[in-house]
Protein backbone atom coordinates (compact mmCIF):
# COMPACT_ATOMS: atom_id res chain seq x y z
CA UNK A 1 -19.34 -10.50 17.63
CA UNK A 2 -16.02 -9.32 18.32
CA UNK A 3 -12.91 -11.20 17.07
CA UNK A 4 -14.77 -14.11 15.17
CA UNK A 5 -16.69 -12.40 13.12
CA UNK A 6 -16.46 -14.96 10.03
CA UNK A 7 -15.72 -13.70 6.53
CA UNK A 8 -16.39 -10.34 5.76
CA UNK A 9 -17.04 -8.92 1.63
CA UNK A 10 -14.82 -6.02 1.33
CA UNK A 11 -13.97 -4.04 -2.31
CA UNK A 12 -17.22 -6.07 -4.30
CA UNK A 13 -16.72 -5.01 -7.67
CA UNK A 14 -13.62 -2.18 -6.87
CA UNK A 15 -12.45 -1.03 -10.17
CA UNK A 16 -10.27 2.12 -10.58
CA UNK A 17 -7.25 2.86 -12.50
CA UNK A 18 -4.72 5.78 -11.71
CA UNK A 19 -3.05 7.61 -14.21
CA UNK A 20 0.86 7.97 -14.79
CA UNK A 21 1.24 11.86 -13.29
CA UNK A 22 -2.33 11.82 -11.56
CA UNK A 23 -2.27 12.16 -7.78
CA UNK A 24 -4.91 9.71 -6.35
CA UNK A 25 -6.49 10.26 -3.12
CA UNK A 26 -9.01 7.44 -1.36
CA UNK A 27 -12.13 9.47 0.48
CA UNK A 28 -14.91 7.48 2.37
CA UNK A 29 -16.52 6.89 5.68
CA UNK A 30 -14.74 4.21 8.30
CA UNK A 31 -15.30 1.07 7.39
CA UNK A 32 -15.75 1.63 3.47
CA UNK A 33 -13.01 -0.27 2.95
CA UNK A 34 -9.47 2.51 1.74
CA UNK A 35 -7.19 0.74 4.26
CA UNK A 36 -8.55 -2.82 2.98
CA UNK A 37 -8.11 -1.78 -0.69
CA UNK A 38 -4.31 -0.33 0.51
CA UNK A 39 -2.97 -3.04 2.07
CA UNK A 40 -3.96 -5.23 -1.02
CA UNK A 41 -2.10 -3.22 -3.07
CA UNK A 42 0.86 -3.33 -0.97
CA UNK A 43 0.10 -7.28 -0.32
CA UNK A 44 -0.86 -6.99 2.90
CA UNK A 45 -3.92 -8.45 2.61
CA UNK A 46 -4.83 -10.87 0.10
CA UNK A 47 -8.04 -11.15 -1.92
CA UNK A 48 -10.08 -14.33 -2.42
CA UNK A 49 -10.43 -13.17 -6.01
CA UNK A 50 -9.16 -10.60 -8.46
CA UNK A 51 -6.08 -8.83 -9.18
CA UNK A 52 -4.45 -5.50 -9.32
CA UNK A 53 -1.53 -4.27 -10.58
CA UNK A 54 0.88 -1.51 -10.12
CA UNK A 55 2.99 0.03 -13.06
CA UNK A 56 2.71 -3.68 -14.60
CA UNK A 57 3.66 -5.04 -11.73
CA UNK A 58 1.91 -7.71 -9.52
CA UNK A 59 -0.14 -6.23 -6.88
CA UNK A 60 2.17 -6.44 -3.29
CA UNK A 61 5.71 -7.87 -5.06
CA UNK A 62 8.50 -5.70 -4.17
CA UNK A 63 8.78 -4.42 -7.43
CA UNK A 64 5.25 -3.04 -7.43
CA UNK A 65 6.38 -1.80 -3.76
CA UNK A 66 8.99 0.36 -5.12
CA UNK A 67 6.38 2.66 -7.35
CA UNK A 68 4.03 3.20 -3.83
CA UNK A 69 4.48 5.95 -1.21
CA UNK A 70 2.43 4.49 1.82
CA UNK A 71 1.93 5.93 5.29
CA UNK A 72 -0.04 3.66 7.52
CA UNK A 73 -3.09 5.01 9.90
CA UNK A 74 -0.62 4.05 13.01
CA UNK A 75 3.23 5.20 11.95
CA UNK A 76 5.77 4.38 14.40
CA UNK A 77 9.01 6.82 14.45
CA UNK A 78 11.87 5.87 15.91
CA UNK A 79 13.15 8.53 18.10
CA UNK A 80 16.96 7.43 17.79
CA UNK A 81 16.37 8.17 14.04
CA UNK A 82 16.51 11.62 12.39
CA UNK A 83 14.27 12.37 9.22
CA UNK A 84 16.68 10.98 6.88
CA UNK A 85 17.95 8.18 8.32
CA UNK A 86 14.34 6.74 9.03
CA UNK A 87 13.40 7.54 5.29
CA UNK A 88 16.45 5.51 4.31
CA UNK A 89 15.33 2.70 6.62
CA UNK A 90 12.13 2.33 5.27
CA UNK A 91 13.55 2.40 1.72
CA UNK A 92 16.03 -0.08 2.41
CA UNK A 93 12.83 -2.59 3.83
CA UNK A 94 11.16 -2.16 0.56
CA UNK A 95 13.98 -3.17 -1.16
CA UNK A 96 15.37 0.63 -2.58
CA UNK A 97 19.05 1.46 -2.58
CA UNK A 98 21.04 4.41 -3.36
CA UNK A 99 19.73 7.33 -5.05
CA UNK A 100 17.87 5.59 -8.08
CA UNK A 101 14.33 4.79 -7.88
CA UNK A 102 12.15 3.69 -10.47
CA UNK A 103 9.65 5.23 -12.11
CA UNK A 104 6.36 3.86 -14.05
């Protein structure tokens, strides 16, 4: 099949709702779809139908961004950065500054 597979139904019916405080952790076999359902929170991807939300916000706007932690199956480091400094890299791409974030 390889690259033209044609449409593919991922996340049928995917319903779940996390908790302000709860720590929420995706589990499944390849292919059962946690990266799919990820990325479509973080806007990624985007779903022919449906809708989430994070902390009231729209699914994959930066404001929604700011409440998610994400750390994609393939990182890539910089090795000119230390710890820090990459941490405030990747904050400043999704749009955080200074010391505030926000909370839910």
């Amino acid at each position: 099949m390889g690259w033209f597979r044609g449409r593919v139904l991922a996340l049928e019916g995917l319903e779940m709702e996390v908790q302000r405080g709860e720590v929420f952790g995706l589990l499944g076999p390849n292919g059962s779809g946690k990266s799919t359902a990820m990325k479509m929170i973080l806007g990624l991807l985007r779903p022919t139908s449906g809708s989430a939300e994070v902390c009231g916000f729209r699914a994959g706007t930066i404001s929604a961004r700011r409440q998610i932690g994400f750390l994609p199956e393939n990182p890539y480091f910089p090795v000119f950065l230390s710890g820090a400094e990459l941490v405030r890299y990747y904050g400043r791409l999704s749009g955080l500054g200074g010391a505030g974030l926000v909370n839910c």
